[in-house]
PDB file of N, CA and C in Angstrom:
ATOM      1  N   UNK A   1      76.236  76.315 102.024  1.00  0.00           N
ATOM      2  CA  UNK A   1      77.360  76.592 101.149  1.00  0.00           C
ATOM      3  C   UNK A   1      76.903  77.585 100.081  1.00  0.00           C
ATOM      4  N   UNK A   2      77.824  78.608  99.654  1.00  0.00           N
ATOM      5  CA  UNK A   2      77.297  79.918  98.896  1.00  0.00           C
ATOM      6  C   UNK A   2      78.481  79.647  97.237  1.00  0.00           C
ATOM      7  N   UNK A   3      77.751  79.212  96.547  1.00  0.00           N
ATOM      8  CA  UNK A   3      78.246  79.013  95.333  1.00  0.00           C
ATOM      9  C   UNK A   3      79.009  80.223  94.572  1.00  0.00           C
ATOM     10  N   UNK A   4      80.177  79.894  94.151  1.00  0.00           N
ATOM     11  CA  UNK A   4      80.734  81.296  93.711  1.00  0.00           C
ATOM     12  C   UNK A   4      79.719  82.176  92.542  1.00  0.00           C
ATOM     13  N   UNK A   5      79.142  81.958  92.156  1.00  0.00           N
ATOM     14  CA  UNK A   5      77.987  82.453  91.396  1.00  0.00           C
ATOM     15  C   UNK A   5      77.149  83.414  92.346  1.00  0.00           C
ATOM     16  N   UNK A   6      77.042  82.844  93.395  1.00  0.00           N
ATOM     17  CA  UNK A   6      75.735  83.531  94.396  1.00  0.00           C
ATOM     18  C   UNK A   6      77.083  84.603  95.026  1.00  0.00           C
ATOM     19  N   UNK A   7      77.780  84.286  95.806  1.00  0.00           N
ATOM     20  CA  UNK A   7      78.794  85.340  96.537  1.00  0.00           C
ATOM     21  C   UNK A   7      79.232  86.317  95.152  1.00  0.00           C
ATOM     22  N   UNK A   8      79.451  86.241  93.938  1.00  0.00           N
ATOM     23  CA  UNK A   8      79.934  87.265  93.327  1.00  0.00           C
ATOM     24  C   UNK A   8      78.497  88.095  92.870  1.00  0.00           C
ATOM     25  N   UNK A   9      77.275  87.289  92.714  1.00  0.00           N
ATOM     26  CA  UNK A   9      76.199  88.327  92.740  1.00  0.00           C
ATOM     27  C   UNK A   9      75.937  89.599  94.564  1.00  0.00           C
ATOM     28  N   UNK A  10      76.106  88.740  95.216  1.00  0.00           N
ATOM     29  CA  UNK A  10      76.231  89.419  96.124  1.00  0.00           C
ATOM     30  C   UNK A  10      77.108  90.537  96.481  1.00  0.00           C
ATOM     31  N   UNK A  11      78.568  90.443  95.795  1.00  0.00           N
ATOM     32  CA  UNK A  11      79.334  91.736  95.996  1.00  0.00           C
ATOM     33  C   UNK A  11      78.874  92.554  94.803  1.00  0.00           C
ATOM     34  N   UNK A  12      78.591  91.889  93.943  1.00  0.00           N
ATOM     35  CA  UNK A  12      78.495  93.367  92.931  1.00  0.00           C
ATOM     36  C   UNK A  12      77.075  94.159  93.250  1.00  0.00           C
ATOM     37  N   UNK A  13      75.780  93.126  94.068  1.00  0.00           N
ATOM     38  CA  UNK A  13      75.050  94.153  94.240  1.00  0.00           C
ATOM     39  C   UNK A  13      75.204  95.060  95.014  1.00  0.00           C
ATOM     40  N   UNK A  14      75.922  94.744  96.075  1.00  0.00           N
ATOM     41  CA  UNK A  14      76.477  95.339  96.491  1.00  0.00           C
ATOM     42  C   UNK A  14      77.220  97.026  96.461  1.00  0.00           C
ATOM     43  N   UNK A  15      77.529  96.783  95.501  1.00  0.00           N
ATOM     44  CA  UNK A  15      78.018  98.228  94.924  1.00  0.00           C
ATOM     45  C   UNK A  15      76.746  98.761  94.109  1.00  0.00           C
ATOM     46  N   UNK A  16      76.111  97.965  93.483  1.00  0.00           N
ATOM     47  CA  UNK A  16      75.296  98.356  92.507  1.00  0.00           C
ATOM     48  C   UNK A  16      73.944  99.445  93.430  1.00  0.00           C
ATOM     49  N   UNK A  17      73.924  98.733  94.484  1.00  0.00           N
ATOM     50  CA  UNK A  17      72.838  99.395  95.428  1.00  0.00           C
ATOM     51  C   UNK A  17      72.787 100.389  96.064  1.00  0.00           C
ATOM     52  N   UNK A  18      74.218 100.635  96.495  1.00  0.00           N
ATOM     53  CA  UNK A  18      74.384 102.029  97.726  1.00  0.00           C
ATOM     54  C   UNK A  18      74.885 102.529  96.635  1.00  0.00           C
ATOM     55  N   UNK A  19      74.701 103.436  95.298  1.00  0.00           N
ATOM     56  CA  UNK A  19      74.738 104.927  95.351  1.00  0.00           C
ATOM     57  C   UNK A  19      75.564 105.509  95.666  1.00  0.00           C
ATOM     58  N   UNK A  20      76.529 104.754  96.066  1.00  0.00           N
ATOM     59  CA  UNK A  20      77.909 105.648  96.500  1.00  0.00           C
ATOM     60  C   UNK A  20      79.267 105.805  95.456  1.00  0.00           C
ATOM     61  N   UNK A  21      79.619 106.767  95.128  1.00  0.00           N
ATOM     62  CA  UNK A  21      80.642 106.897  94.338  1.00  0.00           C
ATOM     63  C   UNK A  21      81.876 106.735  95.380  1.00  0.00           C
ATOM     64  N   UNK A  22      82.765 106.292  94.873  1.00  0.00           N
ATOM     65  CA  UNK A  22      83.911 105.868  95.985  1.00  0.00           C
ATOM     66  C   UNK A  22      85.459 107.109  95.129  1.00  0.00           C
ATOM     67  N   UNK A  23      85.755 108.428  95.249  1.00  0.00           N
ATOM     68  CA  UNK A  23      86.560 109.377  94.488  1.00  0.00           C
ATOM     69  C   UNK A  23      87.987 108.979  95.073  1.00  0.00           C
ATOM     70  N   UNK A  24      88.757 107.914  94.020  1.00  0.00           N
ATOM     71  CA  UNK A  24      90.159 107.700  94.325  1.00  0.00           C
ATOM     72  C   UNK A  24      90.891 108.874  94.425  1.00  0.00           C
ATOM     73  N   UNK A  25      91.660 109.394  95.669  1.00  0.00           N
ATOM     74  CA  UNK A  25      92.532 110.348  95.246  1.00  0.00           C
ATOM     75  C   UNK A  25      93.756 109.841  94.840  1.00  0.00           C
ATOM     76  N   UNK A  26      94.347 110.480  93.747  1.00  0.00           N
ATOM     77  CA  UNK A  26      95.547 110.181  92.835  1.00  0.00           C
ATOM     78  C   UNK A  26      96.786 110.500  93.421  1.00  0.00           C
ATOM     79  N   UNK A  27      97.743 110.014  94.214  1.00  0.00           N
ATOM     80  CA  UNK A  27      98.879 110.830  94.599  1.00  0.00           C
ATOM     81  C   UNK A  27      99.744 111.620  93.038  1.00  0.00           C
ATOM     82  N   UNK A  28     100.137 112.353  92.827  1.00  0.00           N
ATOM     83  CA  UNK A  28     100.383 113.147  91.835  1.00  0.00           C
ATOM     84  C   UNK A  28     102.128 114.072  92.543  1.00  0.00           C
ATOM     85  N   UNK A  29     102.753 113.158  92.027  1.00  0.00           N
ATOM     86  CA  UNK A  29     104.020 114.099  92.458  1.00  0.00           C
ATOM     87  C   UNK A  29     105.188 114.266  90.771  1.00  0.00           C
ATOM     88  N   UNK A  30     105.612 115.582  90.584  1.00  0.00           N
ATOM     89  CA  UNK A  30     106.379 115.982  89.211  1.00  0.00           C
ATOM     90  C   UNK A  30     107.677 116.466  90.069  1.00  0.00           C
ATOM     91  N   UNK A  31     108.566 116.093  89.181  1.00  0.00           N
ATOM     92  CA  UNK A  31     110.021 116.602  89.426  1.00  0.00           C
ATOM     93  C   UNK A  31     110.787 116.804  88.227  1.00  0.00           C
ATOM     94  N   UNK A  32     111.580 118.204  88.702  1.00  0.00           N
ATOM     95  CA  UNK A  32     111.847 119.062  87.381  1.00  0.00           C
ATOM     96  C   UNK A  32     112.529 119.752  87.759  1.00  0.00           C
ATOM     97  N   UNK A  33     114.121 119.743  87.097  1.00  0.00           N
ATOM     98  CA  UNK A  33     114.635 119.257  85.688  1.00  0.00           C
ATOM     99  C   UNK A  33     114.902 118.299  86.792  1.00  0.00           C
ATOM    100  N   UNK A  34     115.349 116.777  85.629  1.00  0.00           N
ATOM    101  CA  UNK A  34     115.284 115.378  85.895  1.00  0.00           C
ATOM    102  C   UNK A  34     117.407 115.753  85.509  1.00  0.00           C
ATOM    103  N   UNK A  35     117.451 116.460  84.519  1.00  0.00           N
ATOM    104  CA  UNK A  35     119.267 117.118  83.692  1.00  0.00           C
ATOM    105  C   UNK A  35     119.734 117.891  84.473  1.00  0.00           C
ATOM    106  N   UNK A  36     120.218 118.247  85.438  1.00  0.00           N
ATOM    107  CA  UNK A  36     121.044 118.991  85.551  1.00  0.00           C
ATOM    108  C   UNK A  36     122.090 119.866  85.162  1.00  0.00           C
ATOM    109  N   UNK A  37     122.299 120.782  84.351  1.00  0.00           N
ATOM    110  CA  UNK A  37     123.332 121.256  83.678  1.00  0.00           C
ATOM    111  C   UNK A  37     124.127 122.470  84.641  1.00  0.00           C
ATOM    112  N   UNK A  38     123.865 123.245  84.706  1.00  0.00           N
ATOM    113  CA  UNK A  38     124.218 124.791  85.011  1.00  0.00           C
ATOM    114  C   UNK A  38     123.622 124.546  86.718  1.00  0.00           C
ATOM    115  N   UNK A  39     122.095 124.760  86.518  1.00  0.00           N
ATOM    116  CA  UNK A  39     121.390 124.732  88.077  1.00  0.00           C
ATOM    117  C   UNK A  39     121.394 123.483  88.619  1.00  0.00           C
ATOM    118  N   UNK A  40     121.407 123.488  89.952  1.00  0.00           N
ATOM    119  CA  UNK A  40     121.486 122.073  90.686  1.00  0.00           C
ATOM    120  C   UNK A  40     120.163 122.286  91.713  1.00  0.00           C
ATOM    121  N   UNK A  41     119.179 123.429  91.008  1.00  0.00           N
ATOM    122  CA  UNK A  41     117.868 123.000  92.344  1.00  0.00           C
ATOM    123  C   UNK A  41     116.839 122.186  91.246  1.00  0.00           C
ATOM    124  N   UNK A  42     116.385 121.466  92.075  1.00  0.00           N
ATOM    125  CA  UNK A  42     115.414 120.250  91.565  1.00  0.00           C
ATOM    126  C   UNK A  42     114.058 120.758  92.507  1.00  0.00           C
ATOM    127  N   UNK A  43     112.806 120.771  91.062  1.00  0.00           N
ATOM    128  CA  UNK A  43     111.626 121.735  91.900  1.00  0.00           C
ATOM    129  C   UNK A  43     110.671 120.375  91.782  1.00  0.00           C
ATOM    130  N   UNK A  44     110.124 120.411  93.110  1.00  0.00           N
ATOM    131  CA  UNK A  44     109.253 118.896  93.324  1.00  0.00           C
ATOM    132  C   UNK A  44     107.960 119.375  93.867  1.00  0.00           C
ATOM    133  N   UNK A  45     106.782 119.446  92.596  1.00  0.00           N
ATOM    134  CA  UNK A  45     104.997 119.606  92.547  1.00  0.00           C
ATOM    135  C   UNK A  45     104.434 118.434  93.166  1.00  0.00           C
ATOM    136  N   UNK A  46     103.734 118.717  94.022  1.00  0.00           N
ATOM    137  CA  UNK A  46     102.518 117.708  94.434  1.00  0.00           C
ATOM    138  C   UNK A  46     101.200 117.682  94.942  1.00  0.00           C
ATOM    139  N   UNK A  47     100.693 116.945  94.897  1.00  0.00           N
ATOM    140  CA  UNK A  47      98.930 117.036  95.423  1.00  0.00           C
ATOM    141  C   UNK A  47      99.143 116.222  97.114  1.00  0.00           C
ATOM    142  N   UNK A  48     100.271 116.091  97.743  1.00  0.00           N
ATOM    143  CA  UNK A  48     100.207 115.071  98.709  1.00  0.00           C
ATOM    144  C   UNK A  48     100.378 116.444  99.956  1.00  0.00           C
ATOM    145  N   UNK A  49     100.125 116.046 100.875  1.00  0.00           N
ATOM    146  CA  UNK A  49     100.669 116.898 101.835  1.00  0.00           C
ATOM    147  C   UNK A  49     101.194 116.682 102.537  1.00  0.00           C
ATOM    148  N   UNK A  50     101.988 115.632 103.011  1.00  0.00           N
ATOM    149  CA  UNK A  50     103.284 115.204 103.415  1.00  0.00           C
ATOM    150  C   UNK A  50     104.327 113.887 102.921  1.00  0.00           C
ATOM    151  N   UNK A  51     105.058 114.255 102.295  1.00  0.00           N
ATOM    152  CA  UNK A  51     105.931 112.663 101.944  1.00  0.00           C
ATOM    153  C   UNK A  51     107.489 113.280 102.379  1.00  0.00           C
ATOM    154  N   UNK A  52     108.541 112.222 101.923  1.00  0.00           N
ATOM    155  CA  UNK A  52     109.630 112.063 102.414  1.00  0.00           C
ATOM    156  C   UNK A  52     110.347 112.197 101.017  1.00  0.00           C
ATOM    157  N   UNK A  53     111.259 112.477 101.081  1.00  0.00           N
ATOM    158  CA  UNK A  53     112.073 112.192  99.764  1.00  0.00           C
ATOM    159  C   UNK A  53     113.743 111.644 100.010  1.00  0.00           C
ATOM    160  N   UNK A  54     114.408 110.812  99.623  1.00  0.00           N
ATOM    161  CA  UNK A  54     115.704 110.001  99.628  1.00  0.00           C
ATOM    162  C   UNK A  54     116.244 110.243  98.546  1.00  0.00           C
ATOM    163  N   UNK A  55     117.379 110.939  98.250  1.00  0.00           N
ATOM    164  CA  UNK A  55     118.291 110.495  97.193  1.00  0.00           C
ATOM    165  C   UNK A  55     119.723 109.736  96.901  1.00  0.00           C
ATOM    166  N   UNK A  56     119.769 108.770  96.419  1.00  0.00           N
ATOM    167  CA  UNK A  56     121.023 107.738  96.538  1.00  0.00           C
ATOM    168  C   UNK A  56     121.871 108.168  95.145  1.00  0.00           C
ATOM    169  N   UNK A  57     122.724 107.160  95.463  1.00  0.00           N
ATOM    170  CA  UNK A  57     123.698 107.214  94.390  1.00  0.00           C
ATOM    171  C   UNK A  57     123.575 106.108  93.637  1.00  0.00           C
ATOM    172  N   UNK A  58     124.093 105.702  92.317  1.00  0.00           N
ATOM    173  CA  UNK A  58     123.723 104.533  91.803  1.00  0.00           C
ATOM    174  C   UNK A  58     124.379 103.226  92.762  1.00  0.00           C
ATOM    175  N   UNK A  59     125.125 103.205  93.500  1.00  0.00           N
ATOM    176  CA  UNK A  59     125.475 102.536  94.272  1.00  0.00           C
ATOM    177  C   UNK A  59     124.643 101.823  95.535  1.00  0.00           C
ATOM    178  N   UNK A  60     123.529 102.713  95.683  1.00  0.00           N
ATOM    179  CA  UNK A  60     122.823 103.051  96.850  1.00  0.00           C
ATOM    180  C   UNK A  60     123.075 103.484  98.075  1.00  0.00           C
ATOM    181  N   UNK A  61     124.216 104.529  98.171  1.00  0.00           N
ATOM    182  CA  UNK A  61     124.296 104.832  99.417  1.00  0.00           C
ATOM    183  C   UNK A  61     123.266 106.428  99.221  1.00  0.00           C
ATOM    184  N   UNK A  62     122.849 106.583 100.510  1.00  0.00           N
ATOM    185  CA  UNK A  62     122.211 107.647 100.403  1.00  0.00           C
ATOM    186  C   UNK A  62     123.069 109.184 100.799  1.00  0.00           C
ATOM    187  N   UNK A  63     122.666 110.010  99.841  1.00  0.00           N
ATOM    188  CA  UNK A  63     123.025 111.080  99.754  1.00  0.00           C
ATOM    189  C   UNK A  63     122.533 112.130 100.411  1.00  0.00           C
ATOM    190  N   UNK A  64     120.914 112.098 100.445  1.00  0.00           N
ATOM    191  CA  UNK A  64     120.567 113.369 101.393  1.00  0.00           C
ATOM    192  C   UNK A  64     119.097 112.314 101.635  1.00  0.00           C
ATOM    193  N   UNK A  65     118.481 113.123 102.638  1.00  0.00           N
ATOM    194  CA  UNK A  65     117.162 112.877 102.907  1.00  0.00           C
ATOM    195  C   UNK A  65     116.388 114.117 103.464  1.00  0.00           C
ATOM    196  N   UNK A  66     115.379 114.373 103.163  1.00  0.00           N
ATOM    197  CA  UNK A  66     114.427 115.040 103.482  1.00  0.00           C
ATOM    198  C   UNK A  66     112.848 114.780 103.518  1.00  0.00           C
ATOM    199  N   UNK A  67     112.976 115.279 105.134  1.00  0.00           N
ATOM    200  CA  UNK A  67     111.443 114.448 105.591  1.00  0.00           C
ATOM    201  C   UNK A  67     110.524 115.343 105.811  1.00  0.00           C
ATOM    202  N   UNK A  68     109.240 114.913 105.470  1.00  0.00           N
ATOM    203  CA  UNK A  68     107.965 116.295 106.217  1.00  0.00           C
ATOM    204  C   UNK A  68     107.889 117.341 105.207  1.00  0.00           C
ATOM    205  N   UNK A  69     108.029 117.252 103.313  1.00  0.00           N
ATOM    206  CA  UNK A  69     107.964 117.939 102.994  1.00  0.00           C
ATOM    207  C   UNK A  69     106.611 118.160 102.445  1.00  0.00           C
ATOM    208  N   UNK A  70     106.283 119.208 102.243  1.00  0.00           N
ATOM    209  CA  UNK A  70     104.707 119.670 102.066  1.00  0.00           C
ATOM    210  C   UNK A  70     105.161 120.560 100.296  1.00  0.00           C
ATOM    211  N   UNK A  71     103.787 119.580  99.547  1.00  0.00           N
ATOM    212  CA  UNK A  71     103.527 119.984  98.505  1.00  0.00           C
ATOM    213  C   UNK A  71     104.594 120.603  97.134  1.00  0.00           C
ATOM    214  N   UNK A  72     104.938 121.698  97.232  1.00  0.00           N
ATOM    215  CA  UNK A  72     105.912 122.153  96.413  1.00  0.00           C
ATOM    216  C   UNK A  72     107.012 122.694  97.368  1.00  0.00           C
ATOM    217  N   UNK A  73     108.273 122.000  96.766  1.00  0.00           N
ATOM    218  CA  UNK A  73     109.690 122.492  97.099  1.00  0.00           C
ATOM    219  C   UNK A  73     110.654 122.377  96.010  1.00  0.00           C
ATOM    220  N   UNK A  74     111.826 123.080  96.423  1.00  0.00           N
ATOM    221  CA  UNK A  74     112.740 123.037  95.823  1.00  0.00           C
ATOM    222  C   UNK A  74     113.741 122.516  96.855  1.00  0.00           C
ATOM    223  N   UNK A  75     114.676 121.507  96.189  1.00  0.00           N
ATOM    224  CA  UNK A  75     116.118 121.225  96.611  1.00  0.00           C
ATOM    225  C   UNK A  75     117.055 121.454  95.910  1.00  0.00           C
ATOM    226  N   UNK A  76     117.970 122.022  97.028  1.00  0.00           N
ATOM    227  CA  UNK A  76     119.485 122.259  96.046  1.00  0.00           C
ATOM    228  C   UNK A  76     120.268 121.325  96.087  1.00  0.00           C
ATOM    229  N   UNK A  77     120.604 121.004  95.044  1.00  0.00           N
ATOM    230  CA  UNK A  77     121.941 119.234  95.442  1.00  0.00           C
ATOM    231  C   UNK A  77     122.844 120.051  94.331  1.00  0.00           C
ATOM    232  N   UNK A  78     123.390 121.275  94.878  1.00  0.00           N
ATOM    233  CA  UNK A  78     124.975 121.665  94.201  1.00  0.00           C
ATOM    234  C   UNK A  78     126.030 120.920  94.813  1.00  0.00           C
ATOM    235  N   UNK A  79     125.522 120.521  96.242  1.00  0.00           N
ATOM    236  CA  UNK A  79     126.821 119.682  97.059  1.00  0.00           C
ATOM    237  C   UNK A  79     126.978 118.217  96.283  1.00  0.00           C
ATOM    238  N   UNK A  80     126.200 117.592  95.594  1.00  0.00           N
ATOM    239  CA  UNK A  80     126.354 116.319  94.951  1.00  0.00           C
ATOM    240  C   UNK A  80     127.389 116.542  93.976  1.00  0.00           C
ATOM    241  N   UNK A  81     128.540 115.475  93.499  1.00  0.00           N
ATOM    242  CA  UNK A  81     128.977 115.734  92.332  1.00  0.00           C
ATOM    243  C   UNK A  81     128.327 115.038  90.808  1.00  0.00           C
ATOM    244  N   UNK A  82     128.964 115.142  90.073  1.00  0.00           N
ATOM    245  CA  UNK A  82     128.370 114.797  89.040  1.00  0.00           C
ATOM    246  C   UNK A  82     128.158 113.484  88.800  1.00  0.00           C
ATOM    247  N   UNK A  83     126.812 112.901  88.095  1.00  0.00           N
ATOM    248  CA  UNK A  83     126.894 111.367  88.406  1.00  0.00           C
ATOM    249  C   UNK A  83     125.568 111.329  88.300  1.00  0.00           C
ATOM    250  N   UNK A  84     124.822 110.268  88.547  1.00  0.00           N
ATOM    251  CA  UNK A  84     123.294 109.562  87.922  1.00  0.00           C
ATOM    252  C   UNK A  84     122.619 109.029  89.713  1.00  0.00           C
ATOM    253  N   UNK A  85     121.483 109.512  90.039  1.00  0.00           N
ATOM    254  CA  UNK A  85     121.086 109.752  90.928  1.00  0.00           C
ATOM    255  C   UNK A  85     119.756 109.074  90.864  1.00  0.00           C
ATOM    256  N   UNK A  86     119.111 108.739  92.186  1.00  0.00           N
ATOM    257  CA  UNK A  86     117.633 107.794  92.274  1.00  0.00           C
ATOM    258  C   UNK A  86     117.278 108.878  93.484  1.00  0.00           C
ATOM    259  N   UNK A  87     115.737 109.455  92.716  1.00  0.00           N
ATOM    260  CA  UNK A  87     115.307 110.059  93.852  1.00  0.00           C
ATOM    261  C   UNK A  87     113.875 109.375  94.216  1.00  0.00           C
ATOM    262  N   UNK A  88     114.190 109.036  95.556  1.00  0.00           N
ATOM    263  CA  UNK A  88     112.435 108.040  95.585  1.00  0.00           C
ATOM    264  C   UNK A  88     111.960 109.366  96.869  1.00  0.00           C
ATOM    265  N   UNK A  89     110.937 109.523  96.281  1.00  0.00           N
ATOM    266  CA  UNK A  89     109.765 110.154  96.809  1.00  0.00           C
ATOM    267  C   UNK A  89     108.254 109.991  96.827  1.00  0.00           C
ATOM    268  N   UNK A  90     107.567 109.966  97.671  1.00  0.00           N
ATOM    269  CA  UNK A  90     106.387 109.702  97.949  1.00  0.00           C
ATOM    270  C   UNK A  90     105.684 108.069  97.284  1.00  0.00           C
ATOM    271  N   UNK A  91     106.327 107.379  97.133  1.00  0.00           N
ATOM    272  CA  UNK A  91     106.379 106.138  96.560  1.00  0.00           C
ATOM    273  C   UNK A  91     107.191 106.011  94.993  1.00  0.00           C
ATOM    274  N   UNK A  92     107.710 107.019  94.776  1.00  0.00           N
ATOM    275  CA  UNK A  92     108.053 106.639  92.836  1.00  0.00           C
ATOM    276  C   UNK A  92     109.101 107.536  93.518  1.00  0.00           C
ATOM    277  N   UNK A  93     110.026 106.607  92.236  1.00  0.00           N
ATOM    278  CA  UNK A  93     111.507 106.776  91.847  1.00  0.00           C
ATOM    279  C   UNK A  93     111.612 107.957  91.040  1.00  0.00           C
ATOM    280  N   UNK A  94     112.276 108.813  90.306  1.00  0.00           N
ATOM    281  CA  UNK A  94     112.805 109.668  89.438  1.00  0.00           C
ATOM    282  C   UNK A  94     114.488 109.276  89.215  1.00  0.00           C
ATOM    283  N   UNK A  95     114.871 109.352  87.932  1.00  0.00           N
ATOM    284  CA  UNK A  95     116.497 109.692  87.859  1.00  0.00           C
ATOM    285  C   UNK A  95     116.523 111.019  87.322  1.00  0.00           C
ATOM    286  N   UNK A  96     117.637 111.062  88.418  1.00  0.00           N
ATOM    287  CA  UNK A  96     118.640 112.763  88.269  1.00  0.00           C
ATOM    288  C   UNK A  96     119.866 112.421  87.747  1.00  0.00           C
ATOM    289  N   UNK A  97     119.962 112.684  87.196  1.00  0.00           N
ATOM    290  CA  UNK A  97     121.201 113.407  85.799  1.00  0.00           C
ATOM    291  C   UNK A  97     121.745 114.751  86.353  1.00  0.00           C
ATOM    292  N   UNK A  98     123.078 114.606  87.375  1.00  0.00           N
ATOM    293  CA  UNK A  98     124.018 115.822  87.329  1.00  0.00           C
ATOM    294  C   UNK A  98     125.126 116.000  86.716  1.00  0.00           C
ATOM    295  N   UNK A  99     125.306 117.075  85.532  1.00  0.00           N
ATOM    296  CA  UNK A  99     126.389 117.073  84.473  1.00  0.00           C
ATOM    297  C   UNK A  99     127.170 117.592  84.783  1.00  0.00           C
TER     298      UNK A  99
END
């Protein structure tokens, strides 16, 4: 029987021994303008190289989808009308504000 004392020395030497740095990559996605006023393209920065993006209505029906997008794009949602919007992309939400 391995006393929790002995098994938690064991994982941390664990790390402590191999020398290995373990470099989290950060998914990193920006979307901009979040307001809509005048323009209706929404410009979406990222470090990912492929995600999906969904946008609903506060209701949740979905409005558009776009799949397979790579890094930086722009979408136009002039076809949306005006109204408060959930855009989930690459795991995180954003609200869009079209005035």
């Amino acid at each position: 029987v391995i006393s929790t004392q002995e098994r938690n020395a064991k994982v941390n030497s664990f790390f402590e021994d191999d020398n290995i740095q373990i470099m989290a990559f950060e998914e990193e996605i920006n979307v901009y303008p979040t307001i809509l006023v005048d323009e209706a393209i929404v410009n979406i920065k990222s470090n990912i190289e492929q995600y999906n993006v969904v946008i609903s209505d506060v209701t949740g029906k979905v409005m558009l989808t776009a799949e397979n997008l790579t890094m930086s794009n722009e979408l136009d949602l002039a076809f949306l009308p005006k109204g408060i919007y959930i855009m989930k992309a690459a795991n995180k939400s954003f609200k869009i504000i079209k005035k």
